[in-house]
Protein backbone atom coordinates (compact mmCIF):
# COMPACT_ATOMS: atom_id res chain seq x y z
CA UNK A 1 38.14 3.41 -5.18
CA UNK A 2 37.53 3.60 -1.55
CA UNK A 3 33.93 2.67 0.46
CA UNK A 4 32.44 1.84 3.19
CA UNK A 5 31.51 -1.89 3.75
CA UNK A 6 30.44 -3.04 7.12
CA UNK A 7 29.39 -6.42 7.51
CA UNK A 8 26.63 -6.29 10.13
CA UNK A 9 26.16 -9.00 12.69
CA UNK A 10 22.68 -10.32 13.19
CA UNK A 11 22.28 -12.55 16.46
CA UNK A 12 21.07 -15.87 16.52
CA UNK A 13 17.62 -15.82 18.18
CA UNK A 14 15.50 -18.97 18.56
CA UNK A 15 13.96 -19.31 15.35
CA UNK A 16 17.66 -18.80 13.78
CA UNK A 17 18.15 -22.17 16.06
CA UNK A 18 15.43 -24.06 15.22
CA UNK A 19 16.50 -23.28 11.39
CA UNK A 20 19.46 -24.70 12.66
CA UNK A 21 18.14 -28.12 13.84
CA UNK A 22 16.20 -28.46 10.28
CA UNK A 23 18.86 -28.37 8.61
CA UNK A 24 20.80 -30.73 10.37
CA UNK A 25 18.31 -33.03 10.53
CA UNK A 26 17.67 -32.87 6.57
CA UNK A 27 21.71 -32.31 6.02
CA UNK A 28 20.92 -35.45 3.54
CA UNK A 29 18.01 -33.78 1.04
CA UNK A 30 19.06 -30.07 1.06
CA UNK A 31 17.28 -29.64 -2.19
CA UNK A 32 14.32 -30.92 -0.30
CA UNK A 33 15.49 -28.34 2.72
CA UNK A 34 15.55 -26.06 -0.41
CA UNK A 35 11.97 -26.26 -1.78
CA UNK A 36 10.62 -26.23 1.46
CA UNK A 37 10.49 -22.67 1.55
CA UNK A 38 7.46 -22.29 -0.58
CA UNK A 39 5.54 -24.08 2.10
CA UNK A 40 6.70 -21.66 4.62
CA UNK A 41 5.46 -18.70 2.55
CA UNK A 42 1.75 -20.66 1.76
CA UNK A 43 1.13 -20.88 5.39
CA UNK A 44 2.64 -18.23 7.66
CA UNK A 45 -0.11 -16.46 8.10
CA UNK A 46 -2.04 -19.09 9.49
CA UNK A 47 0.79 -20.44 12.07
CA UNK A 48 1.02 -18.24 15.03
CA UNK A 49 4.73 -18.74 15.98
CA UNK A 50 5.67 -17.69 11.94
CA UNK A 51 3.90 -14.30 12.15
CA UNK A 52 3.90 -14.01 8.28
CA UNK A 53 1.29 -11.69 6.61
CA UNK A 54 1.96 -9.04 3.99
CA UNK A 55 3.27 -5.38 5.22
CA UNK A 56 1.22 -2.68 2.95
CA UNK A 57 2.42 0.40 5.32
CA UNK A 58 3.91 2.97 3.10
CA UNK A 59 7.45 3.68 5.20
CA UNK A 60 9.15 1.26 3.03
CA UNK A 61 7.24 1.61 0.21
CA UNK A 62 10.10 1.92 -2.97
CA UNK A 63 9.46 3.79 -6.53
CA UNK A 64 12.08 3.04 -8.98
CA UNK A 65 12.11 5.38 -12.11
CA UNK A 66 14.20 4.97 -15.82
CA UNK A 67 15.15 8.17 -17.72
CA UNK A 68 13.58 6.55 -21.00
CA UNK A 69 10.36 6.77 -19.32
CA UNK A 70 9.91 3.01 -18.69
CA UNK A 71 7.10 1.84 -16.54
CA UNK A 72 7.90 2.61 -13.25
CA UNK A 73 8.19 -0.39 -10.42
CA UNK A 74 6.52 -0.04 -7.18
CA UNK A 75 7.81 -2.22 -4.27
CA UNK A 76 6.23 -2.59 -1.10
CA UNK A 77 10.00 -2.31 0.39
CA UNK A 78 13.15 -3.11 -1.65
CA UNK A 79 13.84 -6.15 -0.51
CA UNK A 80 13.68 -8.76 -3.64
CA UNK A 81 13.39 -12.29 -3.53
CA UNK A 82 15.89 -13.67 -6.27
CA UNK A 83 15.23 -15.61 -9.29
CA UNK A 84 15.73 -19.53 -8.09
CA UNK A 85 13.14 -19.09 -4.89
CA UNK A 86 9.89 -19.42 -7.34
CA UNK A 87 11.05 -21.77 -10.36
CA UNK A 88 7.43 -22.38 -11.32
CA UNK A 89 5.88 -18.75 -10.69
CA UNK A 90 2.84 -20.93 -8.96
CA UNK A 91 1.00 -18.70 -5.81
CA UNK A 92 3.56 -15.51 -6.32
CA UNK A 93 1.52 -13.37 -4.02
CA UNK A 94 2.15 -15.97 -0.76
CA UNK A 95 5.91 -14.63 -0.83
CA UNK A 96 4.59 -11.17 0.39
CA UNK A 97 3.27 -13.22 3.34
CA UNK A 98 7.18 -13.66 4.62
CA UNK A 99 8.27 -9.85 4.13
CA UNK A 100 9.23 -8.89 0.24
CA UNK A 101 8.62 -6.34 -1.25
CA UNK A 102 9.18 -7.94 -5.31
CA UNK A 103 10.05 -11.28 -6.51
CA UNK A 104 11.63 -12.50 -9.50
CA UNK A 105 10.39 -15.89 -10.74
CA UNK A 106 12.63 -18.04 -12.67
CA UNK A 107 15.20 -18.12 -14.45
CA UNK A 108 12.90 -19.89 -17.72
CA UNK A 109 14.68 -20.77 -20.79
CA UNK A 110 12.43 -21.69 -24.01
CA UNK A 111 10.83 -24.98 -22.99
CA UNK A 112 11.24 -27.44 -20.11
CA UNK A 113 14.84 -28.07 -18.65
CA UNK A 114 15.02 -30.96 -15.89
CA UNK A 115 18.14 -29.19 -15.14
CA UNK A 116 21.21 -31.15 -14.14
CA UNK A 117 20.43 -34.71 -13.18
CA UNK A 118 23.36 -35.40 -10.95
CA UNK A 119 22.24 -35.30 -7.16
CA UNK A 120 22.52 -33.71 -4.59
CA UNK A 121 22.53 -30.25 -6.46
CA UNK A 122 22.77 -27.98 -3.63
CA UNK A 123 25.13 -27.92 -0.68
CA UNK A 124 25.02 -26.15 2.67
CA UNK A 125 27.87 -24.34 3.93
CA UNK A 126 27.24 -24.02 7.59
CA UNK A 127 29.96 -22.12 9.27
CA UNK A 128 30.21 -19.36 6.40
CA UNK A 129 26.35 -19.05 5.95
CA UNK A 130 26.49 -19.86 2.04
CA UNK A 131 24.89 -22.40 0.11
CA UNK A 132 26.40 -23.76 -3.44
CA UNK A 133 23.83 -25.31 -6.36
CA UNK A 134 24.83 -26.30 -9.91
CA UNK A 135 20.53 -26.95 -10.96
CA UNK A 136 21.01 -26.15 -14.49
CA UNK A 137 18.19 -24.36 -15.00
CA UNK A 138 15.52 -26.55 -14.19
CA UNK A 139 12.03 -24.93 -15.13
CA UNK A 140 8.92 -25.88 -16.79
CA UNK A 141 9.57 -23.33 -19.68
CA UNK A 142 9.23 -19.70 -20.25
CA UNK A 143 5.84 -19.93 -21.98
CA UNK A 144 4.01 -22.03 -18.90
CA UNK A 145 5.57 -19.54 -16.44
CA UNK A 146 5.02 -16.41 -18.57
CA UNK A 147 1.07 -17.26 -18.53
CA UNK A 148 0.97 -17.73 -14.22
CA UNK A 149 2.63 -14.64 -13.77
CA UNK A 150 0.29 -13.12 -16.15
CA UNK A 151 -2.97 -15.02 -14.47
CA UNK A 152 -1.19 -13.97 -11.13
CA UNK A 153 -0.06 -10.34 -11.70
CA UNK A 154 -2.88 -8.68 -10.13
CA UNK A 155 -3.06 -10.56 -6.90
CA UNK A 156 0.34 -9.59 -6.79
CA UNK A 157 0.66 -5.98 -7.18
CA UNK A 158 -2.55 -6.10 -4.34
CA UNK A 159 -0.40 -7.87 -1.83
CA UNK A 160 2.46 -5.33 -2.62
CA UNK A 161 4.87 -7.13 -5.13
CA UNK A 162 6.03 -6.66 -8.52
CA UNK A 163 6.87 -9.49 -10.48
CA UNK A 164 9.62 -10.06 -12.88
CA UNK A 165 10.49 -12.79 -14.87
CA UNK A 166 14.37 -14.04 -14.86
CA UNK A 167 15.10 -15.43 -18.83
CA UNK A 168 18.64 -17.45 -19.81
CA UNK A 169 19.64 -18.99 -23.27
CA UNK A 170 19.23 -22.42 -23.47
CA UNK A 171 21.82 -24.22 -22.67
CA UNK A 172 23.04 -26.76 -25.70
CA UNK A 173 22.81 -24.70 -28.42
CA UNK A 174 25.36 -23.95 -30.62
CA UNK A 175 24.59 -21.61 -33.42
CA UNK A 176 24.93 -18.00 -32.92
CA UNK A 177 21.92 -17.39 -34.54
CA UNK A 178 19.93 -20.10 -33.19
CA UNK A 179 20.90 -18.89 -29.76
CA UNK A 180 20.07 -15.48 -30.14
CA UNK A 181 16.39 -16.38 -31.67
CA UNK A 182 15.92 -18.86 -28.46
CA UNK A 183 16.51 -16.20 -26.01
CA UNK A 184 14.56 -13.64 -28.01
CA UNK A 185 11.50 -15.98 -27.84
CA UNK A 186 12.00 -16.63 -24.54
CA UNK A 187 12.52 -12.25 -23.64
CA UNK A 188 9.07 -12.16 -26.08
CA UNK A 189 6.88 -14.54 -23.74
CA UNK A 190 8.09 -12.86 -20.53
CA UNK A 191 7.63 -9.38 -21.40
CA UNK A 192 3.99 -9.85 -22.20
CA UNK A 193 3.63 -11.14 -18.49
CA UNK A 194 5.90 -9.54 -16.30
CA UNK A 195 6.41 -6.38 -14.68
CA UNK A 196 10.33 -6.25 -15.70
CA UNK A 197 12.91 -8.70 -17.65
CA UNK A 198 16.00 -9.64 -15.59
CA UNK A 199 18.25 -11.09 -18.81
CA UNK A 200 20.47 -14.01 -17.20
CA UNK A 201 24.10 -13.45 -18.95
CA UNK A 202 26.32 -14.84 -16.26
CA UNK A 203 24.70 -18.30 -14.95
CA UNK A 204 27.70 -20.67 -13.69
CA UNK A 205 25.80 -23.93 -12.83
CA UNK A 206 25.13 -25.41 -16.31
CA UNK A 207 28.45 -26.61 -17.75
CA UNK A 208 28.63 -24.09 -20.24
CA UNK A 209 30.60 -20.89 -20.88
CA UNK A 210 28.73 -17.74 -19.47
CA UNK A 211 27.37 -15.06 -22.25
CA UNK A 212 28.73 -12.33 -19.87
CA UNK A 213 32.29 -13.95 -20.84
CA UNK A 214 31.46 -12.62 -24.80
CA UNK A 215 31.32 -9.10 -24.77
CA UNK A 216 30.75 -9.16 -28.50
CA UNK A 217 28.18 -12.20 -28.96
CA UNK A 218 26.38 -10.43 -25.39
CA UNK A 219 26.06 -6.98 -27.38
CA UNK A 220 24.25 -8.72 -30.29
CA UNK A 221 21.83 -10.32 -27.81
CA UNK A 222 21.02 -7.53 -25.97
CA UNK A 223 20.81 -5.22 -28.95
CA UNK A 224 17.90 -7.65 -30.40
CA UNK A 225 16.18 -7.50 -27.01
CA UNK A 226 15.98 -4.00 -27.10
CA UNK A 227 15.09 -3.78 -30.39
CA UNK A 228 12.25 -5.96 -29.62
CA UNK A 229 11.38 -4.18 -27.28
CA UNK A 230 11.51 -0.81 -28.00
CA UNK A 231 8.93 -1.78 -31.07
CA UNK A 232 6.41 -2.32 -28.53
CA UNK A 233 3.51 0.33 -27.14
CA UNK A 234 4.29 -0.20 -23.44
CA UNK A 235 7.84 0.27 -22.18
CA UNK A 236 8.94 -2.24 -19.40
CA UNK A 237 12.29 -1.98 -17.72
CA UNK A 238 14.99 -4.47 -18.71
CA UNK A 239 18.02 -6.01 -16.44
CA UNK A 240 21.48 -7.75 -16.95
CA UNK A 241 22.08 -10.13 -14.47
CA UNK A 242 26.01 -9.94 -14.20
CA UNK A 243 28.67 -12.38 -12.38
CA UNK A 244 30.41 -11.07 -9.49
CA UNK A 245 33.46 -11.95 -10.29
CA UNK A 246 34.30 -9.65 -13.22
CA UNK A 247 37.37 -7.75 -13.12
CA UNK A 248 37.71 -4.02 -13.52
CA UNK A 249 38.55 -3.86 -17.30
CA UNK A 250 35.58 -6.37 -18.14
CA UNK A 251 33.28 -4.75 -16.11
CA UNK A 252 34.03 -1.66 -17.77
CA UNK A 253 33.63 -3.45 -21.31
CA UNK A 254 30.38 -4.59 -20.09
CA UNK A 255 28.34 -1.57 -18.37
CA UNK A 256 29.89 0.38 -21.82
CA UNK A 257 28.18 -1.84 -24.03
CA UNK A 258 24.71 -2.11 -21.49
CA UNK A 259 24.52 2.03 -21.91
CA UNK A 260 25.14 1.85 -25.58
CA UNK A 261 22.55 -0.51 -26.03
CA UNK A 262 19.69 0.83 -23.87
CA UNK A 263 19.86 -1.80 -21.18
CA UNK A 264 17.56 -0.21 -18.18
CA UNK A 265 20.10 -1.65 -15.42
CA UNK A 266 21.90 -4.39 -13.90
CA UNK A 267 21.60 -7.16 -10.88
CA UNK A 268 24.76 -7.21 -9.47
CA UNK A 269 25.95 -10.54 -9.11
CA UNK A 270 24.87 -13.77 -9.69
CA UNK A 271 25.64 -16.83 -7.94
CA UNK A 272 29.90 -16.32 -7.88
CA UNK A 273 31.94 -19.81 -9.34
CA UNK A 274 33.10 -22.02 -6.15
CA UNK A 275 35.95 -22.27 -8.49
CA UNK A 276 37.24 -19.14 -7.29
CA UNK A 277 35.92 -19.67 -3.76
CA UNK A 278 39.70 -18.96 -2.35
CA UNK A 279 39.06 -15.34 -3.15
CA UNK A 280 36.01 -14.79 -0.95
CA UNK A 281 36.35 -14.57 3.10
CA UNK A 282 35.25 -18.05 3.77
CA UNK A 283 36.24 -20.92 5.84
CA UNK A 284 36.14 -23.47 3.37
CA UNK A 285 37.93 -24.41 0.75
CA UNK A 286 37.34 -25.84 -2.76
CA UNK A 287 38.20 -29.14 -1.98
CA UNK A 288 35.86 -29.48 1.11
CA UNK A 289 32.93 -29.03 -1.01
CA UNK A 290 30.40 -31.86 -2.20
CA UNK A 291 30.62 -32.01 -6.19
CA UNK A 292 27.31 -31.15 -7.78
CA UNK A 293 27.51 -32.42 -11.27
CA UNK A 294 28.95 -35.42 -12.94
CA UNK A 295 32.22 -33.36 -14.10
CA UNK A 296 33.01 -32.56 -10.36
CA UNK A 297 32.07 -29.14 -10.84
CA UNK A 298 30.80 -27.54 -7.43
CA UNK A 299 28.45 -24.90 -8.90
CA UNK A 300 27.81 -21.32 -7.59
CA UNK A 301 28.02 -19.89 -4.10
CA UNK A 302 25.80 -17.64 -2.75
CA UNK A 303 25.02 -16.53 0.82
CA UNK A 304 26.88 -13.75 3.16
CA UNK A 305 30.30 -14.20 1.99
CA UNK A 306 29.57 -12.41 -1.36
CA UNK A 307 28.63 -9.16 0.41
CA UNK A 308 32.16 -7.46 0.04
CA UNK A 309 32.67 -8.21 -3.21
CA UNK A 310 28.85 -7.12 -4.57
CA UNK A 311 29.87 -3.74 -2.68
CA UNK A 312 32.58 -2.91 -4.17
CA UNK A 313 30.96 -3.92 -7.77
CA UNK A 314 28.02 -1.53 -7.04
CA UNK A 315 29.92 1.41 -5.68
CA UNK A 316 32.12 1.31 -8.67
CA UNK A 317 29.14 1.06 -10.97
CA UNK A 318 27.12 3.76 -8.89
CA UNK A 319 30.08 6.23 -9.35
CA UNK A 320 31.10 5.27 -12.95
CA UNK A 321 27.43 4.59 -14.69
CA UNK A 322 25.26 6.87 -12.39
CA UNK A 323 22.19 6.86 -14.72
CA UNK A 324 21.73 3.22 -15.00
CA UNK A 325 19.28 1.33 -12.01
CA UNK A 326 21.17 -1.09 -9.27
CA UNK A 327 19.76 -4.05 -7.87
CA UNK A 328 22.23 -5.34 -5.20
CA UNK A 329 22.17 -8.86 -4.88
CA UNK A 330 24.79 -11.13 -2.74
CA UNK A 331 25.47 -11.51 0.87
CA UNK A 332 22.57 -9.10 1.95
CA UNK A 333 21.05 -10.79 4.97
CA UNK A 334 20.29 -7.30 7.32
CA UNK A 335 18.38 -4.26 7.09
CA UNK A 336 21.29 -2.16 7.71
CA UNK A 337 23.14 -3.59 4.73
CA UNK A 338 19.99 -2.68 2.81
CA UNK A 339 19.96 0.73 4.00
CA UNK A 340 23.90 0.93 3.44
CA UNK A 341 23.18 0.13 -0.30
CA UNK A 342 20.08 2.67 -0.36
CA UNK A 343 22.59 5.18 0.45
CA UNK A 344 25.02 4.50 -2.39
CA UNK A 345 22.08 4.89 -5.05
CA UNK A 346 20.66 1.33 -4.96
CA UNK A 347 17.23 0.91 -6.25
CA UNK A 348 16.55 -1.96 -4.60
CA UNK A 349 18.15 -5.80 -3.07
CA UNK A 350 17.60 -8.89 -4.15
CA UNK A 351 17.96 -12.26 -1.45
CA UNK A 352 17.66 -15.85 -1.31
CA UNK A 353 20.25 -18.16 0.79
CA UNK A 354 19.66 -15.74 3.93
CA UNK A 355 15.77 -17.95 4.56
CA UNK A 356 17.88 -20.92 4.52
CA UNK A 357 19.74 -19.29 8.02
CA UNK A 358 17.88 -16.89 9.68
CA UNK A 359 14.13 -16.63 10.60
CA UNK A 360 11.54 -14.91 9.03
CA UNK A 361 14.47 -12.96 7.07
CA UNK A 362 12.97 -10.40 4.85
CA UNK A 363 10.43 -9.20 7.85
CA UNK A 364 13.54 -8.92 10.04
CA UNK A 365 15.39 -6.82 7.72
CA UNK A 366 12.13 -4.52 7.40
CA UNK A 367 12.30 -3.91 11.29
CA UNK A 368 15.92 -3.72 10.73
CA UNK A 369 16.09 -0.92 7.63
CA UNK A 370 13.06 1.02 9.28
CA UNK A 371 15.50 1.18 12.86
CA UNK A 372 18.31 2.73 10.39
CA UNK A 373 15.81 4.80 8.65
CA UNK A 374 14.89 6.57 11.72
CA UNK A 375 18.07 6.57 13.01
CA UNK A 376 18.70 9.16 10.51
CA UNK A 377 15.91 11.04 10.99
CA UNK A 378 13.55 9.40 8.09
CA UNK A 379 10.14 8.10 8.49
CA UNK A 380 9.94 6.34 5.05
CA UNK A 381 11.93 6.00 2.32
CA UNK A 382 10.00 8.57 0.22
CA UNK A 383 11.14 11.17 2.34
CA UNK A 384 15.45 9.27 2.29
CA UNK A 385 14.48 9.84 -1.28
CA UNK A 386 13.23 13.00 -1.30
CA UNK A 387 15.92 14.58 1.35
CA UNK A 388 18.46 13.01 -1.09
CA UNK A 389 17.39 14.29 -4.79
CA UNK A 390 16.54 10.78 -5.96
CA UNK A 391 13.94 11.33 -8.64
């Protein structure tokens, strides 16, 4: 299947530099580096030189709709901040401050996780603008964070976000069954709270074999969810977070079995396994990068080089499964690759590693995707969406 995949150049300006310097000069705590950017969202809007606030104009405002008439979400702009950013879903409504238009907190399994103990976790890749973590799933567990998105959700949706909550299977189990009731608890506590369920199948950074890699065990987890949830009075919308780094005939298995079972949509990818780093356009190499657990595992790679991959992924899906919602996450760090993806049918875009390497990134890509916008001769979305027949 042919597309169109540009990789668009952003230029280093002097915040870009400065981002730069910090992370040179904390090359030895990047998990530290990491967390940091929590801080940064707390207090832009009191530092001058950050210029954070939230943007409530209505250009890039985004309405994403499901055919089964589940609640619809309402983005300030598309621009997502991934599950990983917020672990503990503690002061959701300061990430608005640095430009997105959603976040998703997580991912929360059942009950606390300190996650993988080896150190460091995370590594930087500087030259391809990628970052590779094995945290295991560190989180405080998917009850706590369940109740602070709840406490929070208003305070969110007034500063222009909506909230969902990112749930995996515990990692450790072993029973089928025991499995399947964990992550059903887990699904339980976060729909009562959030304003969607992203459902983590494809997670590489715990030691364990993905649930993506099961098509058969996956379809009995997924059926249960949406059993569970289609017993309830409200309807929320419900996504599969997949790997990028499925091959055509598994993908094919997979978005087969999401339709059949009712699944609302999909994030396309998750972090992609440094294993398999050789097959993404990067300068390093497997055996250049730090090991982040005790086995000598590297983890997962995220960051720009995962941008030609996710494309391809969600053009195929676009043209093969046209009915089910996209959220585009991997390598997305400009406004032009946002609007690039808006015109393929993507809902929305989810980011992370692109704060770790260029300034202020989210409000950057709004200036950026408005530019493009009106380029074309839009002046919001709502009318790209209207022009185009998206419902």
């Amino acid at each position: 299947m042919s597309f169109e995949c540009i990789d668009h150049e952003y230029y280093l300006g002097t915040g870009d530099k400065l981002l730069a310097l910090i992370r040179k000069v904390f090359h030895k705590y990047p998990e530290f580096r990491h967390d940091s950017f929590k801080h940064v969202a707390r207090f832009a809007p009191f530092i001058p030189f950050l210029g954070g606030k939230p943007d409530l104009s209505k250009s890039l405002k985004r309405v994403v709709t499901f055919s089964d008439h589940s609640n619809s979400l309402y983005f300030s702009c598309p621009i997502i901040l991934a599950a990983g950013a917020n672990k503990t879903a503690l002061r959701i409504k300061d990430y608005a401050n640095v430009g997105f238009g959603g976040i998703t907190v997580g991912t929360a399994t059942r009950r606390f996780r300190e996650g993988n103990t080896h150190k460091p976790r995370i590594g930087f890749l500087e030259n391809d603008r990628a970052i590779h973590n094995s945290m295991g799933l560190n989180n405080e567990g998917v009850e706590v964070i369940s109740k602070r998105v709840d406490e929070q959700l208003m305070a969110a949706h007034k500063a222009g976000l909506s909230v969902g909550i990112s749930v995996a299977e515990t990692p450790g189990l072993t029973d089928e069954d025991e499995k399947i009731k964990d992550i059903l608890e887990s699904f339980a506590y976060a729909y009562k709270a959030g304003d969607y369920i992203e459902i983590n199948v494809s997670c590489p950074n715990t030691g364990e074999n993905r649930v993506d890699l099961d098509t058969r065990f996956l379809e009995r987890i997924l059926t249960e969810i949406m059993n569970y949830r289609n017993a309830q009075a409200l309807r929320k919308a419900v996504y599969a977070k997949l790997s990028p780094d499925l091959n055509e005939m598994h993908l094919n298995a997979i978005m087969e079995m999401l339709e059949c079972t009712g699944i609302n949509g999909v994030v396309v990818g998750n972090t992609y396994p440094t294993k398999k780093i050789s097959e993404l356009p990067v300068e390093t190499t497997y055996e250049q990068l730090t090991p982040l657990r005790a086995d000598g595992d590297c983890g997962g790679l995220s960051g720009r080089p995962l941008y030609e991959n996710m494309m391809w992924t969600v053009s195929y899906v676009r043209s093969h499964y046209p009915k089910m919602s996209v959220i585009a996450c991997g390598g997305i760090d400009h406004g032009f690759k946002v609007y690039d993806l808006l015109k393929i049918g993507v809902d929305a875009v989810q980011c992370y590693s692109v704060v770790a390497f260029r300034w202020m990134a989210a409000h950057a890509m709004r200036a950026e995707l408005e530019f493009a916008l009106r380029e074309d001769g839009y002046s919001s979305i709502a009318e790209f969406d209207d022009r185009n027949g998206k419902k």
